[in-house]
C-alpha atoms as a PDB file:
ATOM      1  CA  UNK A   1       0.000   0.000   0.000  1.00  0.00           C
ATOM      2  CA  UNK A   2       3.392   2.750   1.443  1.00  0.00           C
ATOM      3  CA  UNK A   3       4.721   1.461  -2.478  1.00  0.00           C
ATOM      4  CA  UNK A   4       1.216   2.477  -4.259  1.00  0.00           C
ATOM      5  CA  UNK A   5       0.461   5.659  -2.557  1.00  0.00           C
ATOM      6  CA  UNK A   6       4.389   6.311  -3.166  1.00  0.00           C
ATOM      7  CA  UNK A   7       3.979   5.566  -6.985  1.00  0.00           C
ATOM      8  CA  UNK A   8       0.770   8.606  -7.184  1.00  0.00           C
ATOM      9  CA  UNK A   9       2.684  10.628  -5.483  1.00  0.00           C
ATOM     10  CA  UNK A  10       5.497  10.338  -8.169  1.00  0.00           C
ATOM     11  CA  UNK A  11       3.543  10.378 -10.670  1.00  0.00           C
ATOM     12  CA  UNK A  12       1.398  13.257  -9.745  1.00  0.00           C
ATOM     13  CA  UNK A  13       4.942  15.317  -9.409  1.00  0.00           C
ATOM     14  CA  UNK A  14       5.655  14.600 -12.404  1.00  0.00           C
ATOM     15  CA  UNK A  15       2.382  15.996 -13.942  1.00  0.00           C
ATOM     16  CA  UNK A  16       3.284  18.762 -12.187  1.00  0.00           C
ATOM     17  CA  UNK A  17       7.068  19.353 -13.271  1.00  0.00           C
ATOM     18  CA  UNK A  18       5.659  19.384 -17.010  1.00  0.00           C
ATOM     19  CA  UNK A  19       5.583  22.636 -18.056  1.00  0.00           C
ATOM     20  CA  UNK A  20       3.390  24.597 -20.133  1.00  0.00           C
ATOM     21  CA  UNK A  21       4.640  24.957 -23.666  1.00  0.00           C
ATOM     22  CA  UNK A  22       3.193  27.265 -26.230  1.00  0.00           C
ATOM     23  CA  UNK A  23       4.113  26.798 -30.296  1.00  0.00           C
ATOM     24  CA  UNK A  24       3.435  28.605 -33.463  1.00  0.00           C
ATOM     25  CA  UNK A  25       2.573  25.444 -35.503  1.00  0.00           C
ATOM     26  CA  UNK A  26       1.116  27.847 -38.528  1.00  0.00           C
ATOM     27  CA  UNK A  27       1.293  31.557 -40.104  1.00  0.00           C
ATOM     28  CA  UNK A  28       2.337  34.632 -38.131  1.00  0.00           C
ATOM     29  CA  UNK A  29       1.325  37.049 -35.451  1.00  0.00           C
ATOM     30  CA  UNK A  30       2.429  40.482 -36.758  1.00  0.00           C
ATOM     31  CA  UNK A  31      -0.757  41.375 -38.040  1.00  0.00           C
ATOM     32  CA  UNK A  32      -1.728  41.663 -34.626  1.00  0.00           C
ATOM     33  CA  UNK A  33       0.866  44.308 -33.506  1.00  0.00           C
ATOM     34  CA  UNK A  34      -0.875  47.290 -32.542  1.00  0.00           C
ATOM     35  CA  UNK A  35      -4.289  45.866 -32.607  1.00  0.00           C
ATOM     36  CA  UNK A  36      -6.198  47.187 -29.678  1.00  0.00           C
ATOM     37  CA  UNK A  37      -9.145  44.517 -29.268  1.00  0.00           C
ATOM     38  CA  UNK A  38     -10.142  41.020 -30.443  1.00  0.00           C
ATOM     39  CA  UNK A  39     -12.693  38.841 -30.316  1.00  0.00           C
ATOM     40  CA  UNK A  40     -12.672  35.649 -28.883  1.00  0.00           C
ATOM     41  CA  UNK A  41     -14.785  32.515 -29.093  1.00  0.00           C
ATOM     42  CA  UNK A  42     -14.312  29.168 -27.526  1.00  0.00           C
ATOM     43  CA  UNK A  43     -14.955  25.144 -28.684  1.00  0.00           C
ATOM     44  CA  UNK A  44     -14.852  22.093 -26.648  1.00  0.00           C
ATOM     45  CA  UNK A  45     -16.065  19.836 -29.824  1.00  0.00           C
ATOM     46  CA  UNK A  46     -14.313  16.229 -29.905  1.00  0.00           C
ATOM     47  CA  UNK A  47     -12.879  17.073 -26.634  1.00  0.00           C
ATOM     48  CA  UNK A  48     -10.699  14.261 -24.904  1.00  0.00           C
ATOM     49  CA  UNK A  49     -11.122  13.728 -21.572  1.00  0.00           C
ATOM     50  CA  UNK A  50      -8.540  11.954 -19.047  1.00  0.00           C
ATOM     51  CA  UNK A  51      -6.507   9.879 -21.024  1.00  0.00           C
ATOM     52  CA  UNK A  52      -9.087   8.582 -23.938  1.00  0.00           C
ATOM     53  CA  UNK A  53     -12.575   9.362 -23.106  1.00  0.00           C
ATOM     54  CA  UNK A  54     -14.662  10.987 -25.055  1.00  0.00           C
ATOM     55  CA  UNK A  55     -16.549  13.935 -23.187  1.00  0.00           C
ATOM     56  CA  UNK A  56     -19.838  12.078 -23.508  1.00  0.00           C
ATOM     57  CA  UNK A  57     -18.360   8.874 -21.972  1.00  0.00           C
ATOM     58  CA  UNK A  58     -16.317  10.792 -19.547  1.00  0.00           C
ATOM     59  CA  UNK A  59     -20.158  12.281 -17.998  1.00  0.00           C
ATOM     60  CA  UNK A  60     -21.843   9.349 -18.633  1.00  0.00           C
ATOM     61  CA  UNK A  61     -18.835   6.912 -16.319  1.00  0.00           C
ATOM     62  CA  UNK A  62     -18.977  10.563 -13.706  1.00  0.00           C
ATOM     63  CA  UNK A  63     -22.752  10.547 -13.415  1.00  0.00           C
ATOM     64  CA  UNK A  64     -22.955   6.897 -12.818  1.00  0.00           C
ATOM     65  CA  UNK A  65     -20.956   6.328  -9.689  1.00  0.00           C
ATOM     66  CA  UNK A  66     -22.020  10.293  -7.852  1.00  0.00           C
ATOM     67  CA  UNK A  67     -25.720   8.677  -8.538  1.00  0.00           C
ATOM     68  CA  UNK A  68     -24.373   5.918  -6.642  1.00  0.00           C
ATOM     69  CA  UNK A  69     -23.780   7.704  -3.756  1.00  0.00           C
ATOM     70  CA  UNK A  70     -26.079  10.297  -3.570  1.00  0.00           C
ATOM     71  CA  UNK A  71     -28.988  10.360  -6.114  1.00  0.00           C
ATOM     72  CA  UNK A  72     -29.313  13.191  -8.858  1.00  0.00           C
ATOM     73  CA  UNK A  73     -25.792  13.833  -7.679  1.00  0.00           C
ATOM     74  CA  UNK A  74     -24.778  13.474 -11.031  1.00  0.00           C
ATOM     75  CA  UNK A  75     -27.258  15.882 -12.777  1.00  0.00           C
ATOM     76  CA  UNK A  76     -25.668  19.083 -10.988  1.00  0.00           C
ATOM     77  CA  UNK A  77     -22.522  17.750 -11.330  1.00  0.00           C
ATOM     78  CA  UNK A  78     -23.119  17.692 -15.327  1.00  0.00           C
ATOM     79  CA  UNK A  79     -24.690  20.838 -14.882  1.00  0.00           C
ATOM     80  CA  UNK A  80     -21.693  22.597 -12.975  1.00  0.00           C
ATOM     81  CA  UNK A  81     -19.211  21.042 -15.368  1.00  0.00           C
ATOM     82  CA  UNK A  82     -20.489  22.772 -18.387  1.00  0.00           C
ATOM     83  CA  UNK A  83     -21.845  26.184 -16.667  1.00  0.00           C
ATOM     84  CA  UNK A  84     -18.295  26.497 -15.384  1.00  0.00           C
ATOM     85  CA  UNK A  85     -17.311  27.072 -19.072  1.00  0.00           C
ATOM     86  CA  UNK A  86     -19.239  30.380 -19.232  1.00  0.00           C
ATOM     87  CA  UNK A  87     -19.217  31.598 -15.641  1.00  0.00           C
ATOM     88  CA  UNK A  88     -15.575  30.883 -14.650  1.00  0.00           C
ATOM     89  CA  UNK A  89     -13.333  29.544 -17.208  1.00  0.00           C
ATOM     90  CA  UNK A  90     -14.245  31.915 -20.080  1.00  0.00           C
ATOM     91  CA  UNK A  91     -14.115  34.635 -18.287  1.00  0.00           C
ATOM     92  CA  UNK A  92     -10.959  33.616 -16.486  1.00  0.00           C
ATOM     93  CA  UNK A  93      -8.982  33.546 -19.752  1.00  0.00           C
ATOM     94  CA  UNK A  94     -10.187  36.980 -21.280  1.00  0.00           C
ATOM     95  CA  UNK A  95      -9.094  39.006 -18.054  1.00  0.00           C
ATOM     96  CA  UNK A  96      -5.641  37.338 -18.153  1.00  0.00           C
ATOM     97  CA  UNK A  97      -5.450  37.526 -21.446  1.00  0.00           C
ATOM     98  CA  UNK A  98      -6.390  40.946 -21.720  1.00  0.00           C
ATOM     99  CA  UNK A  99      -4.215  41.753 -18.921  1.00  0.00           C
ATOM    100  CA  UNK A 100      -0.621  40.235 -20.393  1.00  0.00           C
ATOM    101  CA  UNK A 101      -1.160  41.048 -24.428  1.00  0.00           C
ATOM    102  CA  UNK A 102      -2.643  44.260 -23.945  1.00  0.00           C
ATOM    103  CA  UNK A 103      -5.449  43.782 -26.093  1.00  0.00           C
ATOM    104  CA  UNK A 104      -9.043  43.934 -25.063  1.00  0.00           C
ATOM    105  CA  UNK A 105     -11.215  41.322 -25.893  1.00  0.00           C
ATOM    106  CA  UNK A 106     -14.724  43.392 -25.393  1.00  0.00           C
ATOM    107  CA  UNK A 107     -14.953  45.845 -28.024  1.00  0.00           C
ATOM    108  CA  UNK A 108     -17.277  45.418 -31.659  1.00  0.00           C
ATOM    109  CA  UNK A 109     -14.391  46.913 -33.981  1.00  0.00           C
ATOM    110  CA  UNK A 110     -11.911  43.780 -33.696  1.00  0.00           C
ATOM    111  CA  UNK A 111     -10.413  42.962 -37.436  1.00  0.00           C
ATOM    112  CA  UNK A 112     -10.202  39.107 -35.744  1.00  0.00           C
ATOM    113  CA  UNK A 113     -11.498  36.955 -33.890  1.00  0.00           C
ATOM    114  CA  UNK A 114      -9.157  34.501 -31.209  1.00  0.00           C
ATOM    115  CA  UNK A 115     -11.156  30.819 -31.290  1.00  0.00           C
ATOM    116  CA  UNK A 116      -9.369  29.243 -28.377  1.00  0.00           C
ATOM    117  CA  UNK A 117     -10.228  25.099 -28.867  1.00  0.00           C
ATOM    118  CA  UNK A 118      -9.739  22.697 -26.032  1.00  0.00           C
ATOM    119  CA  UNK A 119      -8.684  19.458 -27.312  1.00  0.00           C
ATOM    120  CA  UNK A 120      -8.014  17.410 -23.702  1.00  0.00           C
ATOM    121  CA  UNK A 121      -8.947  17.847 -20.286  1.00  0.00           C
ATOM    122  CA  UNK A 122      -7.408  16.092 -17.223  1.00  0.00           C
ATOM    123  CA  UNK A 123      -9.911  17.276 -14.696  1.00  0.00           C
ATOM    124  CA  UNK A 124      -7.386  16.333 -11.875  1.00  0.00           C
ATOM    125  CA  UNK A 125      -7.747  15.413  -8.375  1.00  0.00           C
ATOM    126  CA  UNK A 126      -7.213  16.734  -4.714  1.00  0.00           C
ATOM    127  CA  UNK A 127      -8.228  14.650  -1.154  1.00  0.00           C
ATOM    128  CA  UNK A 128      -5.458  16.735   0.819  1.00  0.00           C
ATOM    129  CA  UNK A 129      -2.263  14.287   1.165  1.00  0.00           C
ATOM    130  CA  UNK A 130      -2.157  13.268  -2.433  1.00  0.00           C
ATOM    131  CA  UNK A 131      -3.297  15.245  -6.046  1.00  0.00           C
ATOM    132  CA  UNK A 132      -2.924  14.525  -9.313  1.00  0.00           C
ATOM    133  CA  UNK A 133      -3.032  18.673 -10.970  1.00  0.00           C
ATOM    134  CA  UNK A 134      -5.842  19.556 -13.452  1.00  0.00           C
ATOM    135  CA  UNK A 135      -4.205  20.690 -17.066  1.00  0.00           C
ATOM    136  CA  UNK A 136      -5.805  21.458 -20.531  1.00  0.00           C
ATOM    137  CA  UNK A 137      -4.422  21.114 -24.093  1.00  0.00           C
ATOM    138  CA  UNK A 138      -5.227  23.340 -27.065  1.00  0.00           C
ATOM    139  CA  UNK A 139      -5.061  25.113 -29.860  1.00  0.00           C
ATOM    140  CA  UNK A 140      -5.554  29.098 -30.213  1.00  0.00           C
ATOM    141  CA  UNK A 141      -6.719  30.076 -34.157  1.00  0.00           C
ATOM    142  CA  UNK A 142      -6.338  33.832 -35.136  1.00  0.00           C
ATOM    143  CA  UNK A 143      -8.738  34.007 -37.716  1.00  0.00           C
ATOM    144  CA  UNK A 144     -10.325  37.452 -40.023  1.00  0.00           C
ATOM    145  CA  UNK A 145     -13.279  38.414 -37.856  1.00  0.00           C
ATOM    146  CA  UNK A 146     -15.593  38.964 -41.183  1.00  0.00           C
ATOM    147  CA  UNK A 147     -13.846  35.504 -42.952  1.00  0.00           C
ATOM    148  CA  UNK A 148     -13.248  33.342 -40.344  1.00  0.00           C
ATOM    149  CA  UNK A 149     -12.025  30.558 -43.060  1.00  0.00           C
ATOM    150  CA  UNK A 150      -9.160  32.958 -43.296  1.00  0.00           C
ATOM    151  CA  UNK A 151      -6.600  31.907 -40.381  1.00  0.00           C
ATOM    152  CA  UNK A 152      -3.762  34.239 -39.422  1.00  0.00           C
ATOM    153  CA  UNK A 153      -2.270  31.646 -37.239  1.00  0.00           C
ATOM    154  CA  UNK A 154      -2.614  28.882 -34.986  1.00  0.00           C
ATOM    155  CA  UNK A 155      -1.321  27.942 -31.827  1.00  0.00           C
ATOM    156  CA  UNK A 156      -0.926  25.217 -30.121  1.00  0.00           C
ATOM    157  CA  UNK A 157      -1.103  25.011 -26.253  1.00  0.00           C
ATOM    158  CA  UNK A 158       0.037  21.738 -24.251  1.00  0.00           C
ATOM    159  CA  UNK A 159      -0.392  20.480 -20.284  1.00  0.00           C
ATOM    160  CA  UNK A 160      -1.431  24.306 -19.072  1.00  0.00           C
ATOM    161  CA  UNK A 161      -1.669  23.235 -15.105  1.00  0.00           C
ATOM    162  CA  UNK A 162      -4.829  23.755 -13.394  1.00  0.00           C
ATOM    163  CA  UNK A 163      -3.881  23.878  -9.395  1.00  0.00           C
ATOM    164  CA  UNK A 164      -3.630  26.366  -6.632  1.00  0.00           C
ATOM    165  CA  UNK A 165      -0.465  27.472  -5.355  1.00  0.00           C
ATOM    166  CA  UNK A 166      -1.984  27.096  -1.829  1.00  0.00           C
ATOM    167  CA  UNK A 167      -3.344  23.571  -2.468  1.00  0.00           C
ATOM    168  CA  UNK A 168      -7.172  24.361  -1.861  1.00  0.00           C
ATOM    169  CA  UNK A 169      -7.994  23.337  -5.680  1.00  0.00           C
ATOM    170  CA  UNK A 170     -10.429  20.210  -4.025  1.00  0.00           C
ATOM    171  CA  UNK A 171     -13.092  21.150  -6.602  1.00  0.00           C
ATOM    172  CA  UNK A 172     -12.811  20.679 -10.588  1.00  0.00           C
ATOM    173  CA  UNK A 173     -13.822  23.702 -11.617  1.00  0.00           C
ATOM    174  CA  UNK A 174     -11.604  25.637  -8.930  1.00  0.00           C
ATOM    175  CA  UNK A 175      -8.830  23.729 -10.890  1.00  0.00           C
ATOM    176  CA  UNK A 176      -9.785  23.943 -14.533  1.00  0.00           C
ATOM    177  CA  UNK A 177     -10.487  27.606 -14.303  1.00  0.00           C
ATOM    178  CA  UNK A 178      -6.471  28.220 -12.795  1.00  0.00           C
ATOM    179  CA  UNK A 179      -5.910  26.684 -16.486  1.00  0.00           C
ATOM    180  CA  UNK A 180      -7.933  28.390 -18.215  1.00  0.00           C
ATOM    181  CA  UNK A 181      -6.547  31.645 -16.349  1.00  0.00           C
ATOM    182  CA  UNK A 182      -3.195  30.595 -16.827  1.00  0.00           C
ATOM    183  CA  UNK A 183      -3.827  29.829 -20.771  1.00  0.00           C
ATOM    184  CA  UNK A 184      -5.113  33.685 -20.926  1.00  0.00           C
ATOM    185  CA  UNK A 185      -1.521  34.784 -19.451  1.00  0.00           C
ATOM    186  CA  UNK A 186       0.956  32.753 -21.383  1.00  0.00           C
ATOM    187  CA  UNK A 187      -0.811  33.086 -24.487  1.00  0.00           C
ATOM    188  CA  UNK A 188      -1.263  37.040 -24.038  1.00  0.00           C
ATOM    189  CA  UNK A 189       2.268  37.113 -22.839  1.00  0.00           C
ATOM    190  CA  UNK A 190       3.430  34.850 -26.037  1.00  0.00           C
ATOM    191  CA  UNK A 191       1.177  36.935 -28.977  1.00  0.00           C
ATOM    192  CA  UNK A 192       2.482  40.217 -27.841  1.00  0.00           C
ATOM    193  CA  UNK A 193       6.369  39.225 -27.688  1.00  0.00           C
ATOM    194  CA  UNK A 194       5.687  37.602 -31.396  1.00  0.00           C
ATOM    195  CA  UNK A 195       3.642  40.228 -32.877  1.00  0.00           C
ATOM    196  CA  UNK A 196       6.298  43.104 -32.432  1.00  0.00           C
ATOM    197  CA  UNK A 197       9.223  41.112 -33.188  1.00  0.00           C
ATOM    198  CA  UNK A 198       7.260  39.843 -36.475  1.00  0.00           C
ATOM    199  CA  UNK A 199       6.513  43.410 -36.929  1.00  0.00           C
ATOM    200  CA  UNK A 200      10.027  45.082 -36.298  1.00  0.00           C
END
């Protein structure tokens, strides 16, 4: 039992020692230097959950064993899981975006439109003496606000850790929205360093 708890523990450092890394994977980002506002949309379509689930098998295996312990436990779970999209993690990302790339994303004039896609989830755990930390993977599409076929560039964002510095992250949205807050800063932080050296 000491060797299994040991293993999680290992294993759930190392989760944690990944770090978040960021890559241009397509076009450029100077068309975006001196822009002042953006749009932004978000997608959670094909989704991976955990390892391999699908999001749809991912509720379906979540709903089944809360209902086992408490019934229609598993309906306001589902229910929190995708309000928390709208309410917390949305919102999360546009004020640190905002904050580290300088450009507003609440404004009608934006030439384009950010569509942030989460491709995987790994909602995480926390019971105290042992976590395994939330992250999400992505991509980030700059795309022509009034031809959104039209893609300025796309980037891709990998293991962005969802978990709170003090350890208090117990609940899945607590942790998924530090990712989603911490995708807003690196990716604000990364556009405006690569839009002004593109544009120099």
């Amino acid at each position: 039992m000491i060797r299994y708890l040991l293993l999680i523990s290992f294993m759930a450092c190392a989760i944690a020692s990944q770090a978040q890394k960021l890559k241009l994977i397509e076009g450029d980002l100077s068309a975006l230097a001196g822009e002042t506002s953006i749009n932004t949309e978000f997608t959670y379509d094909n989704m991976k959950v955990g390892k391999d689930l699908t999001e749809e098998a991912y509720i379906a295996e979540k709903k089944t064993k809360l209902d086992e312990k408490e019934k229609g436990r598993g309906d306001k779970w589902e229910k929190a899981w995708t309000d928390d999209r709208k309410e917390r993690f949305e919102p999360q990302f546009r004020e640190l975006f905002a904050k580290h790339s300088g450009i507003s994303t609440v404004g009608d004039n934006a030439k384009y439109t950010l569509i942030f896609k989460t491709t995987r989830t790994e909602p995480g755990w926390n019971v105290g003496v042992m976590r395994v930390p939330a992250y999400i993977d992505g991509e980030a599409w700059i795309v022509e606000k009034t031809n959104p076929p039209k893609v300025i560039a796309k980037i891709t964002v990998t293991k962005a850790p969802g978990r709170d510095a003090m350890g208090f992250d117990y609940e899945t949205g607590a942790r998924l929205q530090e990712a989603y807050a911490k995708t807003g800063k690196e990716l604000g932080g990364f556009i405006k360093s690569k839009a002004k050296s593109k544009k120099k």
